[in-house]
C-alpha atoms as a PDB file:
ATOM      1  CA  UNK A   1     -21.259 -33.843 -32.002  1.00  0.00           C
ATOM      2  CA  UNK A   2     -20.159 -30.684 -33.498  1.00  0.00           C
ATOM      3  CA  UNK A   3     -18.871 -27.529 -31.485  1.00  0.00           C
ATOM      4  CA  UNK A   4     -21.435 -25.308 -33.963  1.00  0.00           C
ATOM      5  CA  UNK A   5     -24.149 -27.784 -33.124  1.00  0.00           C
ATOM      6  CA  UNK A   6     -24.014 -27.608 -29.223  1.00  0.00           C
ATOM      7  CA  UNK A   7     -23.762 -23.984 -29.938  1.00  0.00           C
ATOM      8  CA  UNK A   8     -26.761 -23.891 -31.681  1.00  0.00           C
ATOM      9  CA  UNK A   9     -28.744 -25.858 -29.016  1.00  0.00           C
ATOM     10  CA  UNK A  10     -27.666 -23.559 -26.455  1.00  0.00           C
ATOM     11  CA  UNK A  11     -28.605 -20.255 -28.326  1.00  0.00           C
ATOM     12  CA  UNK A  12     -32.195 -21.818 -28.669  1.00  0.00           C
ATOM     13  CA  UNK A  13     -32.155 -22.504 -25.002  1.00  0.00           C
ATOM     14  CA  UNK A  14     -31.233 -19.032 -24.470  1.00  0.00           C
ATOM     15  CA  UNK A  15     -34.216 -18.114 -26.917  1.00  0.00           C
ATOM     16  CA  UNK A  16     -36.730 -20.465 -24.886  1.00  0.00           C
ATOM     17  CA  UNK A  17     -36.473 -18.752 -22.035  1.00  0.00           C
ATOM     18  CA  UNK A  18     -36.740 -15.375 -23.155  1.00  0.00           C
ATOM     19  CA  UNK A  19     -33.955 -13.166 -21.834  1.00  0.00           C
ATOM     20  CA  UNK A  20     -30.926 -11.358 -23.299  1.00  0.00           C
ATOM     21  CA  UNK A  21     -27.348 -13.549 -23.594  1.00  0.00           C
ATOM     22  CA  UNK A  22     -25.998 -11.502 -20.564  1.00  0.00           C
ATOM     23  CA  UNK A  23     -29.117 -12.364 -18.511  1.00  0.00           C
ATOM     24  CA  UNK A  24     -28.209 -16.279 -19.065  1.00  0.00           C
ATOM     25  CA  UNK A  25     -24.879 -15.898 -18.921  1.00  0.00           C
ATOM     26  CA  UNK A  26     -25.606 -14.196 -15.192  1.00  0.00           C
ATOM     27  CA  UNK A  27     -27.544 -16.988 -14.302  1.00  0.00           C
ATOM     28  CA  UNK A  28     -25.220 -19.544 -15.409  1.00  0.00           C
ATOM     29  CA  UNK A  29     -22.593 -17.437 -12.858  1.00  0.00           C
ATOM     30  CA  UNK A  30     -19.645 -17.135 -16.196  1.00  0.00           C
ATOM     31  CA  UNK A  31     -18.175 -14.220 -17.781  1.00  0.00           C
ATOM     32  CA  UNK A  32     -20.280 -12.934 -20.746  1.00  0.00           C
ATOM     33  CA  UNK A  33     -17.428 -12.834 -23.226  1.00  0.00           C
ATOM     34  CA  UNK A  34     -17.108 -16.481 -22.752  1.00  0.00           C
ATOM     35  CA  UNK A  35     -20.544 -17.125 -23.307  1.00  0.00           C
ATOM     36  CA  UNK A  36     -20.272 -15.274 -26.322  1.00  0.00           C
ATOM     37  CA  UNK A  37     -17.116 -16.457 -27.725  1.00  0.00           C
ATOM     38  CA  UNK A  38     -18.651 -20.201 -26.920  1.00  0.00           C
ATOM     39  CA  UNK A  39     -21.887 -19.491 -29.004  1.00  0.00           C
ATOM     40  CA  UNK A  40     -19.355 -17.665 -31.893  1.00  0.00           C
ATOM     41  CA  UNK A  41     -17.566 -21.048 -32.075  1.00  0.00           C
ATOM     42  CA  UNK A  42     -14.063 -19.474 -30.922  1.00  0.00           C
ATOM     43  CA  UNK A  43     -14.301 -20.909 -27.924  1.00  0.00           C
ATOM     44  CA  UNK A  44     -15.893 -24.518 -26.610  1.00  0.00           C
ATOM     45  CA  UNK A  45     -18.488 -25.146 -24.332  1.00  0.00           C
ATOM     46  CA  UNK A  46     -16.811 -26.870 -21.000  1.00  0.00           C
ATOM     47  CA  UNK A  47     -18.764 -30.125 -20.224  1.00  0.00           C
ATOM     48  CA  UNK A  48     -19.017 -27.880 -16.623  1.00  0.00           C
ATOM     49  CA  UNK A  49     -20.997 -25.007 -18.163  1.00  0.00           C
ATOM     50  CA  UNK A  50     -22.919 -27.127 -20.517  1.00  0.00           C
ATOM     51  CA  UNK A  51     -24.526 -28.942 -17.100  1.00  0.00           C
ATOM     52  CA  UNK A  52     -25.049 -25.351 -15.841  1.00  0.00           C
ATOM     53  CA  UNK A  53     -27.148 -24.840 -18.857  1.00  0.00           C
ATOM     54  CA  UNK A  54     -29.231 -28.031 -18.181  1.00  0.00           C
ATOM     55  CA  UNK A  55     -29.571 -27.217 -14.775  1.00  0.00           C
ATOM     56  CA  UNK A  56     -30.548 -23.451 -15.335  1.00  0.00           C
ATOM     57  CA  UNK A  57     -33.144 -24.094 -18.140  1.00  0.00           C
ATOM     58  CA  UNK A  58     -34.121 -27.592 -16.816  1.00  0.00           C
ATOM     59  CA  UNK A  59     -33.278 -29.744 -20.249  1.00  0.00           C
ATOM     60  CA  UNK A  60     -31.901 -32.648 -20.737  1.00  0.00           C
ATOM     61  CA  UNK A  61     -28.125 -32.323 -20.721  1.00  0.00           C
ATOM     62  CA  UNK A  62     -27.655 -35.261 -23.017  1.00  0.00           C
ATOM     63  CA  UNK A  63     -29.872 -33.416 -25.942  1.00  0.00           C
ATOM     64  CA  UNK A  64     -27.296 -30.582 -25.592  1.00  0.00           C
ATOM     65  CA  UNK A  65     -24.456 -32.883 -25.895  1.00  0.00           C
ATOM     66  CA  UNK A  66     -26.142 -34.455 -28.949  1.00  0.00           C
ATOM     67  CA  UNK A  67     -27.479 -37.853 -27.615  1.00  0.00           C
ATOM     68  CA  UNK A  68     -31.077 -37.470 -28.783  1.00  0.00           C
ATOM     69  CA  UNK A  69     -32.365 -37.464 -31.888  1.00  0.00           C
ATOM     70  CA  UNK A  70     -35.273 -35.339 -32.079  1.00  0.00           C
ATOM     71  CA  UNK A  71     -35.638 -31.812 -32.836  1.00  0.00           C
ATOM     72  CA  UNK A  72     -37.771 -28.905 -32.355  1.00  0.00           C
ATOM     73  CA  UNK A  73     -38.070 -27.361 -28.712  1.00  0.00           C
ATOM     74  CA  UNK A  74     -35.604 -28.871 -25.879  1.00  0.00           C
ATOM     75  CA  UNK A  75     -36.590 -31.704 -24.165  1.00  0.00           C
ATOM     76  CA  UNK A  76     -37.330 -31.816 -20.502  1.00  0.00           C
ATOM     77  CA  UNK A  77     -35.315 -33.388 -18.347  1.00  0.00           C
ATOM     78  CA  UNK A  78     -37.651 -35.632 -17.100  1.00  0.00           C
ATOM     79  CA  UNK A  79     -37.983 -36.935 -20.948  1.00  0.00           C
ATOM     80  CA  UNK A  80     -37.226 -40.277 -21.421  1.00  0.00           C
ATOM     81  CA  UNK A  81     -33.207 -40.792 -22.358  1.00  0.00           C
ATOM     82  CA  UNK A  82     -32.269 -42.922 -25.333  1.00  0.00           C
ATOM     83  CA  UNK A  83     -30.451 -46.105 -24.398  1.00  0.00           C
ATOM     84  CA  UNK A  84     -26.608 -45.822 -23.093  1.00  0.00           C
ATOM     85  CA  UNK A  85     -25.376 -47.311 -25.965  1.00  0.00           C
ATOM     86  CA  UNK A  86     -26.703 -44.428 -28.342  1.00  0.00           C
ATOM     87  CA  UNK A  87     -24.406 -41.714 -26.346  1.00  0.00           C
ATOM     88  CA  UNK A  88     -21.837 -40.314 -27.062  1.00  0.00           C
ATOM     89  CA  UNK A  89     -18.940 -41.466 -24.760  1.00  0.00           C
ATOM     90  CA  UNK A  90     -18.928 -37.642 -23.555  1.00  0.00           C
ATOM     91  CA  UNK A  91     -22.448 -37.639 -23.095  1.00  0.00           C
ATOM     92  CA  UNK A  92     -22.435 -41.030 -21.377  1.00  0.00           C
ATOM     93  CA  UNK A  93     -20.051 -39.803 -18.777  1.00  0.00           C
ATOM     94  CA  UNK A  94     -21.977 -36.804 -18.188  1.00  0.00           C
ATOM     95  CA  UNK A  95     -25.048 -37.967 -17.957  1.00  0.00           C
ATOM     96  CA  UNK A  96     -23.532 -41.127 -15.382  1.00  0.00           C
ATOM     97  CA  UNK A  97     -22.124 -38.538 -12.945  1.00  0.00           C
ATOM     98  CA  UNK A  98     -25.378 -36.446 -12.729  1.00  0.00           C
ATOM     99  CA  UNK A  99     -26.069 -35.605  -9.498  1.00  0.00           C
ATOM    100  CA  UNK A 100     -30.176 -36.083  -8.616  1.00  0.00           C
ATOM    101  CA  UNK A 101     -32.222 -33.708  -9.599  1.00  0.00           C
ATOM    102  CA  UNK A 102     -32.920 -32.050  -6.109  1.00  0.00           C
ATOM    103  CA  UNK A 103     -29.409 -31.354  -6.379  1.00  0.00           C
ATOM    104  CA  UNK A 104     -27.559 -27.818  -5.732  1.00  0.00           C
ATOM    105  CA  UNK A 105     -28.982 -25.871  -8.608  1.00  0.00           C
ATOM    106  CA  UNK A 106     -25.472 -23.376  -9.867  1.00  0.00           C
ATOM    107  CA  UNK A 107     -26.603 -20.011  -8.184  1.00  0.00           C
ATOM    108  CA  UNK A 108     -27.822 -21.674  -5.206  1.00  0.00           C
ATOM    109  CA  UNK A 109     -24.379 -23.000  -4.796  1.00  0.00           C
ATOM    110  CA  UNK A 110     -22.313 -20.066  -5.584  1.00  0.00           C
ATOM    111  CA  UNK A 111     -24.664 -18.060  -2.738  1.00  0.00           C
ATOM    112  CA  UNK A 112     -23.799 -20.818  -0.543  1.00  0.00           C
ATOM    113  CA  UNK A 113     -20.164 -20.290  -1.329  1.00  0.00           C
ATOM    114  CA  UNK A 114     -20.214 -16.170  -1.103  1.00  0.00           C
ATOM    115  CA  UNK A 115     -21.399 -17.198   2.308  1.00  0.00           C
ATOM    116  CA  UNK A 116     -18.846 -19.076   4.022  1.00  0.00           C
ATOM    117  CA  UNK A 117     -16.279 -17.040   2.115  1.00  0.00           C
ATOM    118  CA  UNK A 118     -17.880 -14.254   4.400  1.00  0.00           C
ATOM    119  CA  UNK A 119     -17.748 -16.357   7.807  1.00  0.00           C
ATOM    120  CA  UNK A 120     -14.513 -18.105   7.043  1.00  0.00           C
ATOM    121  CA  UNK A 121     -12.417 -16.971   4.511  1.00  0.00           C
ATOM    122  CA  UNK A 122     -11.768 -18.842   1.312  1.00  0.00           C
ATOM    123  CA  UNK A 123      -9.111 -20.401   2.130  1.00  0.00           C
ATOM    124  CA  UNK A 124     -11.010 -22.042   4.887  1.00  0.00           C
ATOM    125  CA  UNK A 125     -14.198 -23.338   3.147  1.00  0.00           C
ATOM    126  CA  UNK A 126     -14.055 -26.719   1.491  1.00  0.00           C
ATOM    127  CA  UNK A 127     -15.923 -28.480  -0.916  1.00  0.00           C
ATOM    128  CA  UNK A 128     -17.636 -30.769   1.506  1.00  0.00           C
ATOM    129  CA  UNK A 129     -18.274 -27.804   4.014  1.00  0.00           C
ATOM    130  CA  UNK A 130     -20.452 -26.276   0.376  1.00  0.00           C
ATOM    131  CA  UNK A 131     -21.836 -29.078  -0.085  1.00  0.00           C
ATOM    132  CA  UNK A 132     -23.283 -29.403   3.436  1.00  0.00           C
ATOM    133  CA  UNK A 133     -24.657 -26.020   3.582  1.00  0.00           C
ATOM    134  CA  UNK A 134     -26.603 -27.177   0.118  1.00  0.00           C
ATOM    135  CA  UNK A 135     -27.834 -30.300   1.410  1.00  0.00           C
ATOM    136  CA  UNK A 136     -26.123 -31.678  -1.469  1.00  0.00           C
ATOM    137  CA  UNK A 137     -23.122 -33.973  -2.485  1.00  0.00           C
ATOM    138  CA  UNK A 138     -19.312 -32.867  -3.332  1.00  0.00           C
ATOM    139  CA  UNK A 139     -19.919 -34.499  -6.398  1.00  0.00           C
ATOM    140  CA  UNK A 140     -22.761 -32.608  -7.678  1.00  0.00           C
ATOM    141  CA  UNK A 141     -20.815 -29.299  -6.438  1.00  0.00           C
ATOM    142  CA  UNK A 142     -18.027 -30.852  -8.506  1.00  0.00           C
ATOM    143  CA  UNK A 143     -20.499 -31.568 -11.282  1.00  0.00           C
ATOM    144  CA  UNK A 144     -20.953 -27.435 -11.732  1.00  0.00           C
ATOM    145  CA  UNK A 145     -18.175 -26.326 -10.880  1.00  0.00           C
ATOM    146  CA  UNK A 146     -14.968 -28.707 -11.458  1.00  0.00           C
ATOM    147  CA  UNK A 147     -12.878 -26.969  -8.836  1.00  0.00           C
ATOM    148  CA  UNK A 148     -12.204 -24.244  -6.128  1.00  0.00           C
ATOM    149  CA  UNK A 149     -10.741 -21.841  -8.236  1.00  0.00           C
ATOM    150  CA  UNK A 150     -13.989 -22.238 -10.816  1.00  0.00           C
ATOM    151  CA  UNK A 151     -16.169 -21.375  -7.455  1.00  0.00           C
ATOM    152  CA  UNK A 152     -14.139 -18.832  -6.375  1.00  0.00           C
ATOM    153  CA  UNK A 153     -14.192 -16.872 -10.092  1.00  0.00           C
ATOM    154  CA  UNK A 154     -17.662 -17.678  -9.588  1.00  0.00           C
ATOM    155  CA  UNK A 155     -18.571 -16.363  -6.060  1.00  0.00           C
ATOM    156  CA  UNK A 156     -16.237 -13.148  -7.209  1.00  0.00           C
ATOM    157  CA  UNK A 157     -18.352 -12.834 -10.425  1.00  0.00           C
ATOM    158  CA  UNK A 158     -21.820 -13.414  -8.503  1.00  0.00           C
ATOM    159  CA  UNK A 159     -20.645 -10.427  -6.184  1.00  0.00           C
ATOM    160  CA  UNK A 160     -20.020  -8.230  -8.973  1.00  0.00           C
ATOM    161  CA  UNK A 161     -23.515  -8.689 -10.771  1.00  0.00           C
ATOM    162  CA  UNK A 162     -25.341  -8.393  -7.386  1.00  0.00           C
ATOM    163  CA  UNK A 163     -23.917  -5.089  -6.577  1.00  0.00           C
ATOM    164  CA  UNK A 164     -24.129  -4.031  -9.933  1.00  0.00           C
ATOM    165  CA  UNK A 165     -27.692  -4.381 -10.026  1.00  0.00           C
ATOM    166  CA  UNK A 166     -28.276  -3.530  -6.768  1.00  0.00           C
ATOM    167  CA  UNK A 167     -27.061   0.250  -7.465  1.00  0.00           C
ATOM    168  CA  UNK A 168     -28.602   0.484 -10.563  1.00  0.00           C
ATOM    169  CA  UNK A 169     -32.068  -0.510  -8.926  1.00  0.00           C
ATOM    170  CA  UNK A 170     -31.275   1.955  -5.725  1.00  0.00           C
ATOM    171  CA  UNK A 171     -31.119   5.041  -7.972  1.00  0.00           C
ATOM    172  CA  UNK A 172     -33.129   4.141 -10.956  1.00  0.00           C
ATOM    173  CA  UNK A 173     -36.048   7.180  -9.590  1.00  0.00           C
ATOM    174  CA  UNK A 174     -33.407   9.636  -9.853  1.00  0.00           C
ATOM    175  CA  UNK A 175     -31.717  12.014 -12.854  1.00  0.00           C
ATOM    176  CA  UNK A 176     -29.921  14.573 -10.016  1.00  0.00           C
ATOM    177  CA  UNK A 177     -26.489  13.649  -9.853  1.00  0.00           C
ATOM    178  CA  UNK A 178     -26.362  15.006  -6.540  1.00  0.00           C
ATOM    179  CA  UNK A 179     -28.945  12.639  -5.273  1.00  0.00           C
ATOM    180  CA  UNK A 180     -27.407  10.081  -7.257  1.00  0.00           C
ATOM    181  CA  UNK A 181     -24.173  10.268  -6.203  1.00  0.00           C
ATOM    182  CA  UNK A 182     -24.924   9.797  -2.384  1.00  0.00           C
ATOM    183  CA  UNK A 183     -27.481   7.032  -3.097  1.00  0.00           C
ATOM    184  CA  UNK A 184     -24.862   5.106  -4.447  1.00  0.00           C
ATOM    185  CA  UNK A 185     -22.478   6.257  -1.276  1.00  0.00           C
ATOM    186  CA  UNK A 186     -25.341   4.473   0.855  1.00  0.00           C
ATOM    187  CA  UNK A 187     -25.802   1.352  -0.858  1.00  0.00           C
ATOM    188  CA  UNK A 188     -21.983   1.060  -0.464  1.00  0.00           C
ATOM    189  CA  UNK A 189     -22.127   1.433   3.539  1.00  0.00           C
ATOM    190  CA  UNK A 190     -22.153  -1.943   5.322  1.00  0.00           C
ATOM    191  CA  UNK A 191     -25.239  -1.221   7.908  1.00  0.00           C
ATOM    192  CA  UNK A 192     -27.015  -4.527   7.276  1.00  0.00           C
ATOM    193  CA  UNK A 193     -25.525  -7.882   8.209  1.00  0.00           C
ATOM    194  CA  UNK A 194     -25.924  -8.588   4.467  1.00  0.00           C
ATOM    195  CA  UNK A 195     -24.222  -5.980   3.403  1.00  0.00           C
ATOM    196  CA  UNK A 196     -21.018  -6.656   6.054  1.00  0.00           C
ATOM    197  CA  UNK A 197     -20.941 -10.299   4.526  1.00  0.00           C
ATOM    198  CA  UNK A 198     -21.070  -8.785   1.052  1.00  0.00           C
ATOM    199  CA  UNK A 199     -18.097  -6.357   2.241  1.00  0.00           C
ATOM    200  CA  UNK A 200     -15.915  -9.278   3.667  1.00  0.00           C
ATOM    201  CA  UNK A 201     -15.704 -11.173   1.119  1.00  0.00           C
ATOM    202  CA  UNK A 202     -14.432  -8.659  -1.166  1.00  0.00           C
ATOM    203  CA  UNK A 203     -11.780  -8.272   1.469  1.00  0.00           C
ATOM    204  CA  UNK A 204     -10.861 -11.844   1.084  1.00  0.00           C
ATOM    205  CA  UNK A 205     -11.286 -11.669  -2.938  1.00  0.00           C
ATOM    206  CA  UNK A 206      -8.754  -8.578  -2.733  1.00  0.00           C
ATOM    207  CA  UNK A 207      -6.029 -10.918  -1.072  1.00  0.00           C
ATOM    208  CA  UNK A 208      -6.587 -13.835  -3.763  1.00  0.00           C
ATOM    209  CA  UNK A 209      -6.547 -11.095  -6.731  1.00  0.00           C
ATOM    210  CA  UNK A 210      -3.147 -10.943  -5.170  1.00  0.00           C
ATOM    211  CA  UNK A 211      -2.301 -14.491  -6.026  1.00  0.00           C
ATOM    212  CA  UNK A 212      -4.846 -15.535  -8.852  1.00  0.00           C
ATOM    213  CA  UNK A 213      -4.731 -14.392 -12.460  1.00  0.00           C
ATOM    214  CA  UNK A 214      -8.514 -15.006 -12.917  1.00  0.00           C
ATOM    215  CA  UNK A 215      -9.970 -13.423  -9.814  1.00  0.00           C
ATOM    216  CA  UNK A 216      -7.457 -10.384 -10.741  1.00  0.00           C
ATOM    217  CA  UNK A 217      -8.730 -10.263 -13.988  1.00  0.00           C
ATOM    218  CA  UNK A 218     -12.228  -9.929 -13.046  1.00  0.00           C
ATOM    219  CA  UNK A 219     -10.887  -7.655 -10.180  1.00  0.00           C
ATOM    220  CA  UNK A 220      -9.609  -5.208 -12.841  1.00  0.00           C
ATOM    221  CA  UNK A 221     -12.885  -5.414 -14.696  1.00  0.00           C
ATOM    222  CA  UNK A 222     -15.238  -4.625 -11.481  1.00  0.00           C
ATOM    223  CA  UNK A 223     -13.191  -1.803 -10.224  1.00  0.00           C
ATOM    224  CA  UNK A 224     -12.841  -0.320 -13.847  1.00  0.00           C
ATOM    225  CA  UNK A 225     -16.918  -0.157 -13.969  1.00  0.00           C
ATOM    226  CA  UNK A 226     -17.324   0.725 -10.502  1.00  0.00           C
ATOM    227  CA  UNK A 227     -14.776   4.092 -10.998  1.00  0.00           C
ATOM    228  CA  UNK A 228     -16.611   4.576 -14.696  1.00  0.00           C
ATOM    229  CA  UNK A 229     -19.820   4.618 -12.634  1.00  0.00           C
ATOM    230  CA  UNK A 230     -18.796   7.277 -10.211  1.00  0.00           C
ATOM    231  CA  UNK A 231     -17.073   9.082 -12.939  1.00  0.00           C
ATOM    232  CA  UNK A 232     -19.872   9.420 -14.740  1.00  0.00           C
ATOM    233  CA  UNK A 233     -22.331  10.539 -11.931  1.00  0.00           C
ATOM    234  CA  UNK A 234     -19.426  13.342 -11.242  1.00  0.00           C
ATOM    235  CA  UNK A 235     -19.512  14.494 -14.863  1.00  0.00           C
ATOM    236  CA  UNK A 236     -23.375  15.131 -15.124  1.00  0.00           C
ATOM    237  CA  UNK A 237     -23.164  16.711 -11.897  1.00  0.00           C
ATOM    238  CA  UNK A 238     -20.763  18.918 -12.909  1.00  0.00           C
ATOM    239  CA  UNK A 239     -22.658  19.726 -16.290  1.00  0.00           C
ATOM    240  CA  UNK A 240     -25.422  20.056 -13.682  1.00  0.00           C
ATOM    241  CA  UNK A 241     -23.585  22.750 -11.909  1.00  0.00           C
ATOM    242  CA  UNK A 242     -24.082  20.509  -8.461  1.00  0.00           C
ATOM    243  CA  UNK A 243     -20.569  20.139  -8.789  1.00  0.00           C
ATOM    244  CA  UNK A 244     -17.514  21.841  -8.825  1.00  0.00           C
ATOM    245  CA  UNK A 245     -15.552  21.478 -12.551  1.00  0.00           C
ATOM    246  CA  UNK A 246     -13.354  18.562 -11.501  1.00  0.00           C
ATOM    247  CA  UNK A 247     -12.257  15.779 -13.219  1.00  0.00           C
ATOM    248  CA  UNK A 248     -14.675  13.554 -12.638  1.00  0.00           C
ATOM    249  CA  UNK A 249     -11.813  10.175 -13.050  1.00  0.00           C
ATOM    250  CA  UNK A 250      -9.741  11.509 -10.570  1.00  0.00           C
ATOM    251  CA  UNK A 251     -12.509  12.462  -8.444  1.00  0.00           C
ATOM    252  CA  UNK A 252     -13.926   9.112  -8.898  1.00  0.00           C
ATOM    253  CA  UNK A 253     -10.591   7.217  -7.829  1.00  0.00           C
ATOM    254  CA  UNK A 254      -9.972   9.790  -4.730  1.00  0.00           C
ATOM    255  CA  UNK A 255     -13.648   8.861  -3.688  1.00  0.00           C
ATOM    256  CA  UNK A 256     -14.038   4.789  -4.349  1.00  0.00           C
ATOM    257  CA  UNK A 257     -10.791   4.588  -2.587  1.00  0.00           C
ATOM    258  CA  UNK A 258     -11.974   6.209   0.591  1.00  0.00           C
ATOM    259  CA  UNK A 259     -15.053   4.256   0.692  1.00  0.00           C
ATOM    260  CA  UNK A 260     -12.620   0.996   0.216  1.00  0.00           C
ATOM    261  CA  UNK A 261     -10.435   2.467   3.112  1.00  0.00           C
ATOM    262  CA  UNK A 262     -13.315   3.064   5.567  1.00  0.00           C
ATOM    263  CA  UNK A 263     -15.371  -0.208   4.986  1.00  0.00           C
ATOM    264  CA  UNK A 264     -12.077  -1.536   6.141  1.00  0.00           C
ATOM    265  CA  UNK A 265     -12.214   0.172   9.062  1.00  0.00           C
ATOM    266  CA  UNK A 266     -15.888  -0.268   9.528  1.00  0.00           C
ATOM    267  CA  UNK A 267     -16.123  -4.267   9.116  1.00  0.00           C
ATOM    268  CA  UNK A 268     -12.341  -4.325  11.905  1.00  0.00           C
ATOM    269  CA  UNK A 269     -15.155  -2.843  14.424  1.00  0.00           C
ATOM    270  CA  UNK A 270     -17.602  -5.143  16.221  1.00  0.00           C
ATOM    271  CA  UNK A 271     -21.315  -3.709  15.518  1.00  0.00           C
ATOM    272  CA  UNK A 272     -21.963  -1.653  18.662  1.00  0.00           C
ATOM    273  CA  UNK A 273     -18.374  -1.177  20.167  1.00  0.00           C
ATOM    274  CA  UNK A 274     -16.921   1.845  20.304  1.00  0.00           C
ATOM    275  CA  UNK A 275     -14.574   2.720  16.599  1.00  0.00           C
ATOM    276  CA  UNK A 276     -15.600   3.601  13.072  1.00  0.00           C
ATOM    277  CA  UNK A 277     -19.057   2.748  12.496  1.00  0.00           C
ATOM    278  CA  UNK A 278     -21.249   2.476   9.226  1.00  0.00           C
ATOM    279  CA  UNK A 279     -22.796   5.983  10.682  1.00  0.00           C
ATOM    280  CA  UNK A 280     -18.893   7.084  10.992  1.00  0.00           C
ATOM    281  CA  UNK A 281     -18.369   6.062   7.222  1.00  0.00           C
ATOM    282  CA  UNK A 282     -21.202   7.278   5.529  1.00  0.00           C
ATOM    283  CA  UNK A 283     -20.536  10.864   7.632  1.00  0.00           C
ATOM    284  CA  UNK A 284     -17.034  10.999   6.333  1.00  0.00           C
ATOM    285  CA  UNK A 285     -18.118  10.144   2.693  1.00  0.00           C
ATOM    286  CA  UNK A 286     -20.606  12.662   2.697  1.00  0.00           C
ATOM    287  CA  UNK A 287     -18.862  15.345   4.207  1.00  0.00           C
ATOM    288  CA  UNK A 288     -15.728  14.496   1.847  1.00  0.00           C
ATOM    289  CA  UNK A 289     -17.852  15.139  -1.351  1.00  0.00           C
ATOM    290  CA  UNK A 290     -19.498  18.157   0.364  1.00  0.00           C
ATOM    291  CA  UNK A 291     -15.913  19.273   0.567  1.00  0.00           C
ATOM    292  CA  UNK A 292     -14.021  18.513  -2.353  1.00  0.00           C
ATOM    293  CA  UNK A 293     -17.172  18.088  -5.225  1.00  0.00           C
ATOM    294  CA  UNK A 294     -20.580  20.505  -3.753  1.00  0.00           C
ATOM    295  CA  UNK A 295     -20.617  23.465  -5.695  1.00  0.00           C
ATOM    296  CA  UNK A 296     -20.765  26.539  -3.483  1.00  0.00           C
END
């Protein structure tokens, strides 16, 4: 089947279920510029992603491959499947190595996997250990997501959306940059076990950026929107007059690093015992922008 074809399949399933290209592409856990290159034709689907797609929108992963013959809207993927012989030897093998369909759905695996990256480290979390923690096979983890560096870039990218959307949610009811600015200081302090689990394994992503052009890639990109984010809070408060006329970039690096620094410091200390605290951090972070940003 043709590249422009499974293309075309997949932009309908992206139509069926009613949400923008970067919604899906969220959901299926891959960079958006891949989705889009992929549905451009500069780029081909994986056979990987294309199961993701199944999975997600609950068709038939043969019909996107091109084994059945009907048209109109995607078939379910309890439809019945044309014979073997009728597949496409791609389709076939795809279709042969499908996991059941109570199977580790993609994001339920990638949680799974942000998870024991926070108890363990990568580094010490196997396949089999995901798969467990699923209730699942290593070969439908496999299925999704060929190896551990496709989890990892996956677990990385799943952080980034999450926290993402979890800022813009935490100060959508505000247009005071003031306010803003130390809403967003709060959702980045690690009081809640969640948020601690969240914090460690960007420690451990940190260390692989180190070592892995991918996960450093997407490193670069996080970071870049995270500093444009502060940046931009700084600027309106300083058109606000809330602030002090800084630069709001270099205010915005001077500040994101601290918080880095201190959720260090914060997630080295055992809840409860005596050291730097979440209560420490978020006293330090608010007393730094009182000092260096708070118009007098």
């Amino acid at each position: 089947m043709q590249h422009d074809e499974v293309a075309e399949r997949v932009r309908q399933v992206i139509r069926d279920a009613g949400v923008s290209q970067r919604e899906f592409a969220r959901r299926m856990v891959i960079d958006p510029s891949k989705l889009s290159r992929s549905l451009g034709g500069t780029r081909r689907f994986t056979t990987a992603e294309l199961a993701r797609v199944a999975d997600i929108a609950e068709v038939d992963a043969g019909w996107l491959l091109g084994a059945h013959a009907e048209h109109g809207s995607a078939p379910s993927r309890q439809a019945e499947a044309p014979p073997s012989a009728a597949r496409p030897r791609r389709a076939r093998n795809a279709v042969a190595g499908r996991p059941a369909a109570d199977s580790g759905r993609p994001l339920q695996i990638v949680r799974q996997t942000v998870q024991l990256i926070a108890e363990h480290g990568f580094h010490s979390v196997r396949v089999s250990d995901i798969a467990e923690a699923c209730g699942t096979s290593t070969a439908a983890i496999h299925y999704h997501f060929p190896g551990r560096d496709e989890l990892l870039e996956a677990a990385a990218r799943w952080c980034m959306d999450e926290d993402t959307a979890r800022r813009a949610a935490g100060t959508a009811d505000t247009d005071h940059a003031g306010d803003e600015l130390r809403l967003l200081i709060e959702l980045q302090t690690p009081y809640t076990a969640q948020q601690r689990r969240q914090w460690s394994v960007w420690l451990d992503l940190w260390a692989e950026a180190a070592r892995s052009t991918a996960v450093g890639e997407l490193h670069v990109e996080y970071y870049r929107q995270w500093r444009a984010t502060v940046a931009e809070v700084i600027g309106r408060g300083v058109a606000q007059e809330v602030f002090r006329p800084v630069d709001p970039e270099a205010a915005a690096l001077s500040l994101t690093a601290l918080i880095d620094g201190l959720a260090s410091q914060v997630l080295a200390t055992t809840p409860g015992e005596p050291g730097t605290s979440a209560e420490d951090m978020h006293g330090a972070l608010l007393r730094h922008v009182d000092a260096t940003l708070t118009a007098g």
